[in-house]
C-alpha atoms as a PDB file:
ATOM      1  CA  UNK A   1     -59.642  32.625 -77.031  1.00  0.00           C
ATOM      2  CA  UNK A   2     -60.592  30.007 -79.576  1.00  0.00           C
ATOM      3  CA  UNK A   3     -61.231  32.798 -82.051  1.00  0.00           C
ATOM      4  CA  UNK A   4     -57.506  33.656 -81.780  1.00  0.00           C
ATOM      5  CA  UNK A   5     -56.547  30.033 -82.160  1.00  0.00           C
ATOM      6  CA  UNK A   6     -58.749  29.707 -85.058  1.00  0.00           C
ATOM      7  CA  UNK A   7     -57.081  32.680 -86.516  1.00  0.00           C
ATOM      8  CA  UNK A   8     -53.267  31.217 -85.728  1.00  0.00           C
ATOM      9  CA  UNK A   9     -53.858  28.292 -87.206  1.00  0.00           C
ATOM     10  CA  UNK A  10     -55.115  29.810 -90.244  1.00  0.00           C
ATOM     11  CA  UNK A  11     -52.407  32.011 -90.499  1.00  0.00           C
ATOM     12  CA  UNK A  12     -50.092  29.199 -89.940  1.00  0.00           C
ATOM     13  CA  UNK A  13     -52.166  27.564 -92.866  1.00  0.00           C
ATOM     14  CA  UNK A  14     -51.635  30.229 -95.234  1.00  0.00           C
ATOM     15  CA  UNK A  15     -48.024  30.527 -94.899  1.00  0.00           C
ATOM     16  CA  UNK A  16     -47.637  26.921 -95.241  1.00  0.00           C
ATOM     17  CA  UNK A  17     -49.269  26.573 -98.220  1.00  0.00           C
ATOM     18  CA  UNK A  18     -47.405  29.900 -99.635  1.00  0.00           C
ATOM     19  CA  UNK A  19     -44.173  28.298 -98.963  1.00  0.00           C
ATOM     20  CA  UNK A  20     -45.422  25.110-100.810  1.00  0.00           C
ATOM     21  CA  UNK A  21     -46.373  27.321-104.103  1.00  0.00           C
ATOM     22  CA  UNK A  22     -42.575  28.314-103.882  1.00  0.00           C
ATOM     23  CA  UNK A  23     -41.303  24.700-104.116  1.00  0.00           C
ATOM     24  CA  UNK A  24     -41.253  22.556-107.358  1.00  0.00           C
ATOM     25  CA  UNK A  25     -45.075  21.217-107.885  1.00  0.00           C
ATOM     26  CA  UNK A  26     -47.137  18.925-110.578  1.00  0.00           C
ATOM     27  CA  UNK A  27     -49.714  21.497-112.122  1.00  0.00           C
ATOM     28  CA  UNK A  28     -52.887  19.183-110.243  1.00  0.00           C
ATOM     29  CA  UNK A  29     -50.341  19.913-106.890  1.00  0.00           C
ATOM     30  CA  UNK A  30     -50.304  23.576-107.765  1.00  0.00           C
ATOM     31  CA  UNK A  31     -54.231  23.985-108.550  1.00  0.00           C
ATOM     32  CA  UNK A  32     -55.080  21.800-105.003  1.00  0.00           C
ATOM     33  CA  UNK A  33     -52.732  24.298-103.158  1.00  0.00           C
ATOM     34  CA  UNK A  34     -53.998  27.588-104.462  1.00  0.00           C
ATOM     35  CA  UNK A  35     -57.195  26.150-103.900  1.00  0.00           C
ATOM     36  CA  UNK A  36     -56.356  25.540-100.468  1.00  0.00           C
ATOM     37  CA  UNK A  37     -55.005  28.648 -99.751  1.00  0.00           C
ATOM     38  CA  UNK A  38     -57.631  30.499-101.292  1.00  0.00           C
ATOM     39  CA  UNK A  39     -60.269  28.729 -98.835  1.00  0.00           C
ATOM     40  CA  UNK A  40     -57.806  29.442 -95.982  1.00  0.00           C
ATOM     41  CA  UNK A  41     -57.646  33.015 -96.689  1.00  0.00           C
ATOM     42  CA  UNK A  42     -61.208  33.347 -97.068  1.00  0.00           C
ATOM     43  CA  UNK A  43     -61.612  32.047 -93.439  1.00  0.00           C
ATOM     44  CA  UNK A  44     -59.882  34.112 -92.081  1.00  0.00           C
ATOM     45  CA  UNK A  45     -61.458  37.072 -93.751  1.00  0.00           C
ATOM     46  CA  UNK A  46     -64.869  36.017 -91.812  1.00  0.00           C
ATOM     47  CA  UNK A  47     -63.372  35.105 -89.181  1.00  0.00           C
ATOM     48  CA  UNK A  48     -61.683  38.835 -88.443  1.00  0.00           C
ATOM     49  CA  UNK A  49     -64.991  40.410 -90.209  1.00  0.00           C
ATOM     50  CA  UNK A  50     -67.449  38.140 -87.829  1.00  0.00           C
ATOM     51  CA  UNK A  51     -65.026  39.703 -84.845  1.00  0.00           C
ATOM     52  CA  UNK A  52     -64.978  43.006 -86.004  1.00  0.00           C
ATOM     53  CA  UNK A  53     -68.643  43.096 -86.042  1.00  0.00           C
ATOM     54  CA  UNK A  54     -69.068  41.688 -82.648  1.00  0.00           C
ATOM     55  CA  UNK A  55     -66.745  44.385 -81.353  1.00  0.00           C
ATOM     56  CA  UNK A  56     -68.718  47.214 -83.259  1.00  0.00           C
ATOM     57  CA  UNK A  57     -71.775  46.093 -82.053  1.00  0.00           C
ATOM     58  CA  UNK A  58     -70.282  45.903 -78.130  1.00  0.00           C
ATOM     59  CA  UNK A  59     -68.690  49.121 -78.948  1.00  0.00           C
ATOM     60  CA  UNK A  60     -71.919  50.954 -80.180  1.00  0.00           C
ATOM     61  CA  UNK A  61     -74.134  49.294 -77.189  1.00  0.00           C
ATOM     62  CA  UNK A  62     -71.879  51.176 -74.720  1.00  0.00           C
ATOM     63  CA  UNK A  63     -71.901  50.464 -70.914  1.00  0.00           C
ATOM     64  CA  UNK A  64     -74.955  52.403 -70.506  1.00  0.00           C
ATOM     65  CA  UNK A  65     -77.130  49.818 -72.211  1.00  0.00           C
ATOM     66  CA  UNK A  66     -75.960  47.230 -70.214  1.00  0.00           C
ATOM     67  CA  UNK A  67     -78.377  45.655 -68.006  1.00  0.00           C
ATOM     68  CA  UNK A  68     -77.939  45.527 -64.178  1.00  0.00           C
END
């Protein structure tokens, strides 16, 4: 659950600051927004890698392994 909201709001994030690099900027506006976006993008890259891994490693364990 909070993964997916982190995930929406860096989504939202991104396409906020694309639509920003498509309006009229000072070149120190430009560099802070690619900036920005760059670190938003990278986020979200761990964040769905972190999630895929977790999912591998449930998937792999199997329902055999699972105590009880």
């Amino acid at each position: 659950m909070i993964d997916d909201q982190l995930a929406r709001a860096h989504r939202n994030n991104i396409q906020r600051y694309r639509l920003l690099l498509q309006t009229s900027l000072t070149e120190f506006e430009r560099q802070f927004v690619e900036r920005r976006l760059s670190e938003e993008q990278a986020k979200l890259e761990l964040l769905v890698s972190s999630f895929s891994s977790e999912v591998h490693r449930d998937l792999s364990s199997g329902p055999d392994s699972r105590p009880g």
